[in-house]
PDB file of N, CA and C in Angstrom:
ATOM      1  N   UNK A   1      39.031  -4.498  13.538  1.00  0.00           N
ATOM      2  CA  UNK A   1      37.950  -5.108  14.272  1.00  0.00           C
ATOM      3  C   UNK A   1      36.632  -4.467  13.856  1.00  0.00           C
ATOM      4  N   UNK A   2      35.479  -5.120  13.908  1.00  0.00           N
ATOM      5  CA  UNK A   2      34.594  -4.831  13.269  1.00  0.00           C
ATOM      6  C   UNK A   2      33.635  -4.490  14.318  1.00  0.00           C
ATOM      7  N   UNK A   3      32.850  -3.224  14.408  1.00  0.00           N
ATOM      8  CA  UNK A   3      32.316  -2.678  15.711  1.00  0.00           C
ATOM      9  C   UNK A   3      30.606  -3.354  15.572  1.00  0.00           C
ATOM     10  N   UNK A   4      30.530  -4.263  16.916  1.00  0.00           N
ATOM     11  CA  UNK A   4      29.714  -5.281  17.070  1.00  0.00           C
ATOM     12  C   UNK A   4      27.901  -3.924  16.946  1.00  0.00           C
ATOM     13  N   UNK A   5      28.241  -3.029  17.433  1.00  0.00           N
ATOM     14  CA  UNK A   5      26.879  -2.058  17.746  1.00  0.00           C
ATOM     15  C   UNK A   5      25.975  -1.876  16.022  1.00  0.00           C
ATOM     16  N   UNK A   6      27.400  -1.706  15.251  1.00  0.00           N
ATOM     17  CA  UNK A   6      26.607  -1.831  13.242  1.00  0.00           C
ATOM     18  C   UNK A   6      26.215  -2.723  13.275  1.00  0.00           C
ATOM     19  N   UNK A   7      26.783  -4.280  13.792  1.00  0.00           N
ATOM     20  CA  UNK A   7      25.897  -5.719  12.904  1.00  0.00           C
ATOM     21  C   UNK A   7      25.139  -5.683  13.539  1.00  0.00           C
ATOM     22  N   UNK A   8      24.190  -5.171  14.814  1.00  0.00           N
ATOM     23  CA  UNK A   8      23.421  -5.380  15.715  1.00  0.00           C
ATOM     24  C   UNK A   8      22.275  -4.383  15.777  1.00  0.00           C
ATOM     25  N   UNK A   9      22.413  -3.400  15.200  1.00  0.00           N
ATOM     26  CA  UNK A   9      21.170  -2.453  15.303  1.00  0.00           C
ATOM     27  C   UNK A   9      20.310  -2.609  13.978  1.00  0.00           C
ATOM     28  N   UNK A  10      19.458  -3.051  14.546  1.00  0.00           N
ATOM     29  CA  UNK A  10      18.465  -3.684  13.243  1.00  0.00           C
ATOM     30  C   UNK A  10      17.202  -2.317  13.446  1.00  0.00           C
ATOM     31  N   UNK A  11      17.319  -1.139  14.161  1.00  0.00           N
ATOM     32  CA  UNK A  11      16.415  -0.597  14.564  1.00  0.00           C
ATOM     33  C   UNK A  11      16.135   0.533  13.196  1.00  0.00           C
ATOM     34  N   UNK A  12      16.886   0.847  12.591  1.00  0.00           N
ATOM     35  CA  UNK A  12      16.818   1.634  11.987  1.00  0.00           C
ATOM     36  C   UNK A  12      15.958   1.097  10.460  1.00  0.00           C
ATOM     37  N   UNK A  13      14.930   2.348  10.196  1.00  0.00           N
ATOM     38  CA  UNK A  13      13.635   2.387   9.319  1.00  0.00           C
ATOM     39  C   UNK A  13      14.272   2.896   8.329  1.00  0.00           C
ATOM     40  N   UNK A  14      14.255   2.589   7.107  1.00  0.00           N
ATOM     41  CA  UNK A  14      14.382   3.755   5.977  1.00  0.00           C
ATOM     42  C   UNK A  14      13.086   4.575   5.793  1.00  0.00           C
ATOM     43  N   UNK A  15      13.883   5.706   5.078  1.00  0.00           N
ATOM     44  CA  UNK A  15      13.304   7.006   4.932  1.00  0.00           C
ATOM     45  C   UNK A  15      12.106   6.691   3.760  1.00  0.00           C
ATOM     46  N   UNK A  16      10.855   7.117   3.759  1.00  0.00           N
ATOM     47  CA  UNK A  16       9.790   7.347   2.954  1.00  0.00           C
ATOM     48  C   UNK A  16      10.972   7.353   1.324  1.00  0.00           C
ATOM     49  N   UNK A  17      11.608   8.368   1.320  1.00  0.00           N
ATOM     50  CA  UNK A  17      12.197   8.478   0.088  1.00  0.00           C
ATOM     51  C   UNK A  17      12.887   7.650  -0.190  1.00  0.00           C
ATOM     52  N   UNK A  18      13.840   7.173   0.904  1.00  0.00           N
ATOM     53  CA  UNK A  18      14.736   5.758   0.489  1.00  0.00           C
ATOM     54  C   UNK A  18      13.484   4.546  -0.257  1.00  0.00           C
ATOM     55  N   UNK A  19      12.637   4.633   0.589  1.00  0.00           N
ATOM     56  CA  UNK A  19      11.968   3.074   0.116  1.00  0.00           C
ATOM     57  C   UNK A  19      11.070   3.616  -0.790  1.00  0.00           C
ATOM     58  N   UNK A  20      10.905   4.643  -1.669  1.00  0.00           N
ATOM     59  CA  UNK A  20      10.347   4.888  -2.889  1.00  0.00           C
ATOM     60  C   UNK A  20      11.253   4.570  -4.030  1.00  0.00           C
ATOM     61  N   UNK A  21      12.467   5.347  -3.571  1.00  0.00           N
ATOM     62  CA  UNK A  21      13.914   5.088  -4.833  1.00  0.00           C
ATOM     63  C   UNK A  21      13.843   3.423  -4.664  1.00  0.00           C
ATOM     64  N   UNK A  22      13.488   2.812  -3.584  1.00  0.00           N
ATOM     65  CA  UNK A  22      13.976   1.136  -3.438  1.00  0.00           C
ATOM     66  C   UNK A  22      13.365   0.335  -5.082  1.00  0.00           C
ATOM     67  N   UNK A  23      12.195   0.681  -5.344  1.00  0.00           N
ATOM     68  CA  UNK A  23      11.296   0.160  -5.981  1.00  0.00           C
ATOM     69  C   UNK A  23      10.730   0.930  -7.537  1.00  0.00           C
ATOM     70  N   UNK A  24      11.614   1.965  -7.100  1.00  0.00           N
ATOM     71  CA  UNK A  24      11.078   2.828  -8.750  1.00  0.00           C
ATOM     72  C   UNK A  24       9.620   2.957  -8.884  1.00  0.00           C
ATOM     73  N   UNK A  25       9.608   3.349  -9.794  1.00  0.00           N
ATOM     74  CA  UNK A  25       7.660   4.455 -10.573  1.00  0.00           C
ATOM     75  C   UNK A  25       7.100   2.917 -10.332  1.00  0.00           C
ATOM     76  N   UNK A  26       7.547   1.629 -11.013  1.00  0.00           N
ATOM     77  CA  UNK A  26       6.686   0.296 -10.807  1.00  0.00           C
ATOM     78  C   UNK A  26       6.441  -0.432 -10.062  1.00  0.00           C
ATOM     79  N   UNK A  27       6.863  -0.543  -8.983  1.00  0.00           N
ATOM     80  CA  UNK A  27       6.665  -0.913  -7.852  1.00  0.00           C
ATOM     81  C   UNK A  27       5.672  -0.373  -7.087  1.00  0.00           C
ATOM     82  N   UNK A  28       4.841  -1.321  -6.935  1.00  0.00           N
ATOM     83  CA  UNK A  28       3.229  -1.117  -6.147  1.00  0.00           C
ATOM     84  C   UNK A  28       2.886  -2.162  -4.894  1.00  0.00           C
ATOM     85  N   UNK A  29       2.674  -1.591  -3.422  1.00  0.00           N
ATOM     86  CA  UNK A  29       2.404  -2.397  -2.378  1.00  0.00           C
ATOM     87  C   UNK A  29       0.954  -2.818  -2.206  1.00  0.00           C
ATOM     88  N   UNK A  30       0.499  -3.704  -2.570  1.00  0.00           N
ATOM     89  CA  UNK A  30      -0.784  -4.375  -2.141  1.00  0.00           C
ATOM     90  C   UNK A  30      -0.931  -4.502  -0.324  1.00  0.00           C
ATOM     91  N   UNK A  31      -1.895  -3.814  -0.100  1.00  0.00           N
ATOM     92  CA  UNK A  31      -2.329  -4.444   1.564  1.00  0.00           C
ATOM     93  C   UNK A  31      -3.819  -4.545   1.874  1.00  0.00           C
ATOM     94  N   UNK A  32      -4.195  -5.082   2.865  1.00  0.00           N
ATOM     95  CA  UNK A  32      -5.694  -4.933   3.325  1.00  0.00           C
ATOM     96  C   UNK A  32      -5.967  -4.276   4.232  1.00  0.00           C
ATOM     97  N   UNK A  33      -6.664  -3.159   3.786  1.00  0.00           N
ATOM     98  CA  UNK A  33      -7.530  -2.202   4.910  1.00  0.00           C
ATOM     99  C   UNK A  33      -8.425  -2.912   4.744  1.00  0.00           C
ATOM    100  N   UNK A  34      -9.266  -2.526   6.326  1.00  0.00           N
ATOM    101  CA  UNK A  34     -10.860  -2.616   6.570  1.00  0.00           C
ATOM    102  C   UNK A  34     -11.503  -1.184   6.161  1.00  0.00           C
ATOM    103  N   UNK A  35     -12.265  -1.398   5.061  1.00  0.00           N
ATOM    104  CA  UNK A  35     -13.309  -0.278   4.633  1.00  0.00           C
ATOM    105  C   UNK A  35     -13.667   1.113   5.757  1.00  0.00           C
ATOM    106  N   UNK A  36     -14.164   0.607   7.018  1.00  0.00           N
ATOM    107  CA  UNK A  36     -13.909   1.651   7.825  1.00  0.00           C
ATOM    108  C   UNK A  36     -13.028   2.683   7.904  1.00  0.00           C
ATOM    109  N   UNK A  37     -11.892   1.961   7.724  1.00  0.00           N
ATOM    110  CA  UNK A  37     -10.531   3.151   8.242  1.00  0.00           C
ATOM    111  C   UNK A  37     -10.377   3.847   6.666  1.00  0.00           C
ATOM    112  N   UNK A  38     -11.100   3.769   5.678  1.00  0.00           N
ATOM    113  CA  UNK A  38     -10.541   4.586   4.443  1.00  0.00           C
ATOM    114  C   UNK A  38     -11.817   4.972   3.915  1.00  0.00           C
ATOM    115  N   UNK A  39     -13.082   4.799   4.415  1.00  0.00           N
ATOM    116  CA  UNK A  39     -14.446   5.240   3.244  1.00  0.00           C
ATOM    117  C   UNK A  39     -13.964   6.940   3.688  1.00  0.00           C
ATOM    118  N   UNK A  40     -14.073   7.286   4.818  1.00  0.00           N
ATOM    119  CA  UNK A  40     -14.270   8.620   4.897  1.00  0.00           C
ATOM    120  C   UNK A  40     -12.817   9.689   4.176  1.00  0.00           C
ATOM    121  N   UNK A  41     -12.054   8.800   3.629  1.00  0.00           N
ATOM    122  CA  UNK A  41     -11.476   9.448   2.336  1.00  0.00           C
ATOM    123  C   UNK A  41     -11.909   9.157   1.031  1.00  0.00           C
ATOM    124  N   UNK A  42     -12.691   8.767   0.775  1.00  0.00           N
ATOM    125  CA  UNK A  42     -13.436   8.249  -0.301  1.00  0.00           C
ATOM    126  C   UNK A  42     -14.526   9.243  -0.362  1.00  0.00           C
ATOM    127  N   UNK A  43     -15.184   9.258   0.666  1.00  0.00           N
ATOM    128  CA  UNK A  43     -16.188   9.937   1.006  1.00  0.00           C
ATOM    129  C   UNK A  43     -16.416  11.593   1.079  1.00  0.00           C
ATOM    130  N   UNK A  44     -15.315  11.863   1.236  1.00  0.00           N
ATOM    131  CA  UNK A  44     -15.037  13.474   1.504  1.00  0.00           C
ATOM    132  C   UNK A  44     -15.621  14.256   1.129  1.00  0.00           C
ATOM    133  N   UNK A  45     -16.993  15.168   1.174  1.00  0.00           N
ATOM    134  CA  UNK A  45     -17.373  16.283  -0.275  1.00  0.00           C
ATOM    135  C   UNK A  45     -18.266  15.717  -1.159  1.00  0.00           C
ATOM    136  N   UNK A  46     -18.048  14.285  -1.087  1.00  0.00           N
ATOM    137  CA  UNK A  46     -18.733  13.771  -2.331  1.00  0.00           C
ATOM    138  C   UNK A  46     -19.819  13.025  -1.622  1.00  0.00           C
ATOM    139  N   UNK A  47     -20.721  12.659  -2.714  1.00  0.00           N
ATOM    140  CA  UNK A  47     -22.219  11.506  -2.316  1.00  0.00           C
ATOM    141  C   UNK A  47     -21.524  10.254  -2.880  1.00  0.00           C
ATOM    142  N   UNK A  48     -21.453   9.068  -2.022  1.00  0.00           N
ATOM    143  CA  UNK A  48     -21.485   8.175  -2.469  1.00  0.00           C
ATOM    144  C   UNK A  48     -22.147   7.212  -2.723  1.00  0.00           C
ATOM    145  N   UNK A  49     -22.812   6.329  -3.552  1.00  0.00           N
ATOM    146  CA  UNK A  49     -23.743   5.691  -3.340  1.00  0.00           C
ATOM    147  C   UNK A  49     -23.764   4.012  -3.374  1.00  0.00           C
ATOM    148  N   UNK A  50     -22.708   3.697  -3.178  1.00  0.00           N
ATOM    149  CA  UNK A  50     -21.782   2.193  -2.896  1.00  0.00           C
ATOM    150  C   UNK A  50     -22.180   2.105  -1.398  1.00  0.00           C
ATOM    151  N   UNK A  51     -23.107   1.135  -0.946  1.00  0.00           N
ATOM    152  CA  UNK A  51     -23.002   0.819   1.028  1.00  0.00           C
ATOM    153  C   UNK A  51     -21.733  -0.308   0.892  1.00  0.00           C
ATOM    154  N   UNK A  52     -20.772   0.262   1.650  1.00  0.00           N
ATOM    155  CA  UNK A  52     -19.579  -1.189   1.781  1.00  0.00           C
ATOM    156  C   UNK A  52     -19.795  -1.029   3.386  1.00  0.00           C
ATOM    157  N   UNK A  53     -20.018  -2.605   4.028  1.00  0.00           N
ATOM    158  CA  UNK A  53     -20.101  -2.959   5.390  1.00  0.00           C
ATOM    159  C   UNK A  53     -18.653  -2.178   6.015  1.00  0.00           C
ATOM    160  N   UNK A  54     -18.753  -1.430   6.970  1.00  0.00           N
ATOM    161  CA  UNK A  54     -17.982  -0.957   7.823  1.00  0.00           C
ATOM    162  C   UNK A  54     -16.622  -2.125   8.170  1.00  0.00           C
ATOM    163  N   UNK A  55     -16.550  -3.679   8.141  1.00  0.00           N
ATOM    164  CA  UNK A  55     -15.924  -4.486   8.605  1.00  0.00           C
ATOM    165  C   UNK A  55     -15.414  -5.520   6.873  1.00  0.00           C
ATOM    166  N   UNK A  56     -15.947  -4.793   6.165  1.00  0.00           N
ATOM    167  CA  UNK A  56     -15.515  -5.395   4.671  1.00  0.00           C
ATOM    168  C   UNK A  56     -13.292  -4.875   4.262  1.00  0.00           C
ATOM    169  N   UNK A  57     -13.326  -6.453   4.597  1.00  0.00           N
ATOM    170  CA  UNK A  57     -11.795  -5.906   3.894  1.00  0.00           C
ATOM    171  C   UNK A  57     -11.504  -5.428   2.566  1.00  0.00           C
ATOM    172  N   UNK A  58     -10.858  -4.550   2.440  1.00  0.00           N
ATOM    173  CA  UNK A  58     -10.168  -4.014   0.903  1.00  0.00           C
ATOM    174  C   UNK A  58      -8.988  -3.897   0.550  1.00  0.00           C
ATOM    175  N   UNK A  59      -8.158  -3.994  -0.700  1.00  0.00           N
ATOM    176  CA  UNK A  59      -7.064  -4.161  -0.775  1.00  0.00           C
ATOM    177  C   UNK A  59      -6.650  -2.553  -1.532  1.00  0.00           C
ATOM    178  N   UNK A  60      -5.564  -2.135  -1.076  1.00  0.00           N
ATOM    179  CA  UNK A  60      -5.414  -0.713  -0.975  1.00  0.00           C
ATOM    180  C   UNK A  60      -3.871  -1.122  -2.082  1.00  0.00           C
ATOM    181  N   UNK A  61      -3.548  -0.128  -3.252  1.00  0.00           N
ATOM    182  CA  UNK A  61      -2.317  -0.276  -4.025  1.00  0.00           C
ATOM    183  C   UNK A  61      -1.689   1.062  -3.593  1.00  0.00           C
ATOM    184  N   UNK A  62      -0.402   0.892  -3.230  1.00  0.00           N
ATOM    185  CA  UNK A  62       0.358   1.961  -2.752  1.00  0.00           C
ATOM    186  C   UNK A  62       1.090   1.961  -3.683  1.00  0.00           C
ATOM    187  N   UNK A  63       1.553   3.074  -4.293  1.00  0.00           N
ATOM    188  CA  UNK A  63       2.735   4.143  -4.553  1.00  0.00           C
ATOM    189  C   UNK A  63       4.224   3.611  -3.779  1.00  0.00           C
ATOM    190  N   UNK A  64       5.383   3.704  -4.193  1.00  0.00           N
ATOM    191  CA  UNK A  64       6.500   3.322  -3.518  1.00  0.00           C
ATOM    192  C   UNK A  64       6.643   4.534  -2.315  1.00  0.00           C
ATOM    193  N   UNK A  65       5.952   5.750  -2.795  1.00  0.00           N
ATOM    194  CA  UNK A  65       6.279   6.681  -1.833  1.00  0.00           C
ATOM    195  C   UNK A  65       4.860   6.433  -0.915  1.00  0.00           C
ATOM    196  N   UNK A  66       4.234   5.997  -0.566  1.00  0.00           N
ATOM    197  CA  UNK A  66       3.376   5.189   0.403  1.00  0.00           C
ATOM    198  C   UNK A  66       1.556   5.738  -0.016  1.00  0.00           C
ATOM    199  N   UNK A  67       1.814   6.612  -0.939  1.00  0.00           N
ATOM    200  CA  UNK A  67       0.899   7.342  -1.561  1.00  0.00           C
ATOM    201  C   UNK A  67      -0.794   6.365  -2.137  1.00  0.00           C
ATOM    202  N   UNK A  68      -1.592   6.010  -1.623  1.00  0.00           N
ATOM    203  CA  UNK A  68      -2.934   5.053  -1.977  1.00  0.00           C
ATOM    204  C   UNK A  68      -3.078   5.747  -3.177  1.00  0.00           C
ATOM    205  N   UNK A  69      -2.638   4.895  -4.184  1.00  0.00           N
ATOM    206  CA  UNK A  69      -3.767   4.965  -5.833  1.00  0.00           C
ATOM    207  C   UNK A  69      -4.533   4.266  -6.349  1.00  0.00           C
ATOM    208  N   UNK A  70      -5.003   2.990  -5.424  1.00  0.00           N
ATOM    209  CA  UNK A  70      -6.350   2.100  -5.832  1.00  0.00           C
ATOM    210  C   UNK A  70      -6.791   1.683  -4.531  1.00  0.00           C
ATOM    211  N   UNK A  71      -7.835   1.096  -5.037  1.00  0.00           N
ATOM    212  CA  UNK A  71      -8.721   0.202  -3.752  1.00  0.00           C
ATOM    213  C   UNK A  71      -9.139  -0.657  -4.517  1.00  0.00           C
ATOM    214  N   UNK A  72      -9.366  -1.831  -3.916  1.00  0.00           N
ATOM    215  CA  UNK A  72      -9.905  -3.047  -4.904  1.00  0.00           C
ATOM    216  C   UNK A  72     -10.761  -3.944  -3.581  1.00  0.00           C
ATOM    217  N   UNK A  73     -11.247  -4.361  -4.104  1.00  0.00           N
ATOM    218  CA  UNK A  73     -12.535  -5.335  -3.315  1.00  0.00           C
ATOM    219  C   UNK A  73     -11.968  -6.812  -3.528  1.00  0.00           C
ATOM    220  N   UNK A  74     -10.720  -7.331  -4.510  1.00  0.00           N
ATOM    221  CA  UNK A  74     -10.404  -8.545  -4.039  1.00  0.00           C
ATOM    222  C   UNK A  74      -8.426  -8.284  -4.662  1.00  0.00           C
ATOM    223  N   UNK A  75      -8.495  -9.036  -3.458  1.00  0.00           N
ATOM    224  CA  UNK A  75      -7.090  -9.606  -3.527  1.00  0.00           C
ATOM    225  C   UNK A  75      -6.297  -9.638  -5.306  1.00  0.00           C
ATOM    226  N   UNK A  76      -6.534 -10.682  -6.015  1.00  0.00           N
ATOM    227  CA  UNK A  76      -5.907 -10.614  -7.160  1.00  0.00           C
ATOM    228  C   UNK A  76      -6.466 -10.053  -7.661  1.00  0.00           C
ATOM    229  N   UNK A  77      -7.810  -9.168  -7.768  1.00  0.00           N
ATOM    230  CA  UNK A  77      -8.331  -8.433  -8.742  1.00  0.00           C
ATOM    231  C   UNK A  77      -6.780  -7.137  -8.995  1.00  0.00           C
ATOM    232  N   UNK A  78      -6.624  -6.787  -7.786  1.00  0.00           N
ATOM    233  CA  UNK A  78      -5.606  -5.813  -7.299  1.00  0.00           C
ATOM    234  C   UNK A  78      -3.569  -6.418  -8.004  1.00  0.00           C
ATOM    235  N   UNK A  79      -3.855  -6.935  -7.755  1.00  0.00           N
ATOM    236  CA  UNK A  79      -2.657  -7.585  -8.916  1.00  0.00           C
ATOM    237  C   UNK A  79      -2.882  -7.713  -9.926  1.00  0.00           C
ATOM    238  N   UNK A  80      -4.088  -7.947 -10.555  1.00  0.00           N
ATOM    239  CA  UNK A  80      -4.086  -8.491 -11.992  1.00  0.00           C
ATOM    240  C   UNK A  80      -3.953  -6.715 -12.792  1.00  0.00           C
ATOM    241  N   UNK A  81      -4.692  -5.749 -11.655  1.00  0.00           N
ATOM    242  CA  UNK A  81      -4.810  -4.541 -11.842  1.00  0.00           C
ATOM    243  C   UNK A  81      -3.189  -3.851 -12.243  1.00  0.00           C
ATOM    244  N   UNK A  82      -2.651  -4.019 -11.038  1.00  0.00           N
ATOM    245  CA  UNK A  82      -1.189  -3.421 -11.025  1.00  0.00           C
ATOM    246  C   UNK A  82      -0.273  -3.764 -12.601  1.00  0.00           C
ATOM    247  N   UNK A  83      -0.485  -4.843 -12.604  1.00  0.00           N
ATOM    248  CA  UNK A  83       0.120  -5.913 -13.508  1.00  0.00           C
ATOM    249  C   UNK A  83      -0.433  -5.270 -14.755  1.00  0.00           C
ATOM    250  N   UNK A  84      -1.183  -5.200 -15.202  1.00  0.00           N
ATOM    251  CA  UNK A  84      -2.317  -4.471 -16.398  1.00  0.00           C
ATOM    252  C   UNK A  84      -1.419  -3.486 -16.830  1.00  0.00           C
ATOM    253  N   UNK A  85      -1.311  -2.513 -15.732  1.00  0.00           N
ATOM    254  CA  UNK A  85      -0.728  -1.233 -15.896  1.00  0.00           C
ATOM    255  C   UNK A  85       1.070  -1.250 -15.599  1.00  0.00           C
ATOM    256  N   UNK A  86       1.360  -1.980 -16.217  1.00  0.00           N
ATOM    257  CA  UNK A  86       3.092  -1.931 -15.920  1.00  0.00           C
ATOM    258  C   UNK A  86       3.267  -1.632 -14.686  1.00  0.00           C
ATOM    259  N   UNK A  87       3.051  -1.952 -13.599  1.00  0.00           N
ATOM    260  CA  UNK A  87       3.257  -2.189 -12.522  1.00  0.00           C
ATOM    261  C   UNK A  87       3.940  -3.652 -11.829  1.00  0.00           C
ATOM    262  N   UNK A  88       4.696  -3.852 -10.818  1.00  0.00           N
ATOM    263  CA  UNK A  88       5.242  -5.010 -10.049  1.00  0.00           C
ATOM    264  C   UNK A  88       4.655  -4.628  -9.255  1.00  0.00           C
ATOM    265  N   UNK A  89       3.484  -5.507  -8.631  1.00  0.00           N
ATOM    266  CA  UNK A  89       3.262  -5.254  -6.835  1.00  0.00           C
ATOM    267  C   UNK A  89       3.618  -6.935  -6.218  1.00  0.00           C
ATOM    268  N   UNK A  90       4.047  -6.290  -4.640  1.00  0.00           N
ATOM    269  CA  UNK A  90       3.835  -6.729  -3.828  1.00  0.00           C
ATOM    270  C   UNK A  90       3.339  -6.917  -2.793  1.00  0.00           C
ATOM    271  N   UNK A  91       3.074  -8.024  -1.688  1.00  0.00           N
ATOM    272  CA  UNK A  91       1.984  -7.793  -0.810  1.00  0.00           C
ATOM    273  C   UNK A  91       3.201  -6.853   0.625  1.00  0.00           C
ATOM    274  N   UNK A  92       2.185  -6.417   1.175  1.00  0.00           N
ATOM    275  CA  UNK A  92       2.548  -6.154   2.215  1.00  0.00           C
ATOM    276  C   UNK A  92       1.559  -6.026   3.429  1.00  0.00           C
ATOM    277  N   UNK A  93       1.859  -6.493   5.075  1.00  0.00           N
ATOM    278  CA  UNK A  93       0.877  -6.981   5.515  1.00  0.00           C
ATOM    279  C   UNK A  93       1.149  -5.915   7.283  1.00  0.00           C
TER     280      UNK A  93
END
C-alpha cells in the first residue's frame, strides 16, 4: 500500500544546492525587480551616476545557486544577454 501522506505533501522546498545542481553552470533565472529594492547594492561605496526612477522595473539574471550576476533594463535584452554567453535562462516570477 502506498502511504497517502508522500503523494500529498507538496510542502517541501528544495535546497539552494539541490536547485543549483537542477540546472548546471548554464542555467540562468531571469526576474523583475523594482530598481528600489537593488540600487543600494549597486550603490554601495561607489558614486553612481545613472538616476534610475525608484519604481523603474529591472530584470535581474540569477546564478542557479540564486546568486544576481546581471541587471538589465529590458526583458529580452536579458535573454538575448544570457543566450550570448552560453547560458539557458528562464523566467521566473
Amino acid at each position: 500500500m502506498i502511504n497517502s501522506k508522500e503523494n500529498t505533501d507538496t510542502t517541501k522546498q528544495p535546497t539552494q544546492n539541490a536547485f543549483a545542481r537542477l540546472g548546471g553552470k548554464n542555467l540562468v533565472y531571469v526576474r523583475p525587480v523594482i530598481a528600489a529594492d537593488v540600487m543600494e547594492d549597486l550603490t554601495e561605496g561607489e558614486e553612481f551616476d545613472v538616476e534610475i526612477p525608484a519604481e523603474t522595473v529591472l530584470y535581474a539574471l540569477h546564478a542557479a545557486d540564486g546568486a544576481r550576476i546581471a541587471l538589465m533594463g529590458d526583458r529580452d535584452l536579458a535573454f538575448a544577454a544570457a543566450r550570448q554567453n552560453e547560458m539557458t535562462p528562464v523566467s521566473v516570477h
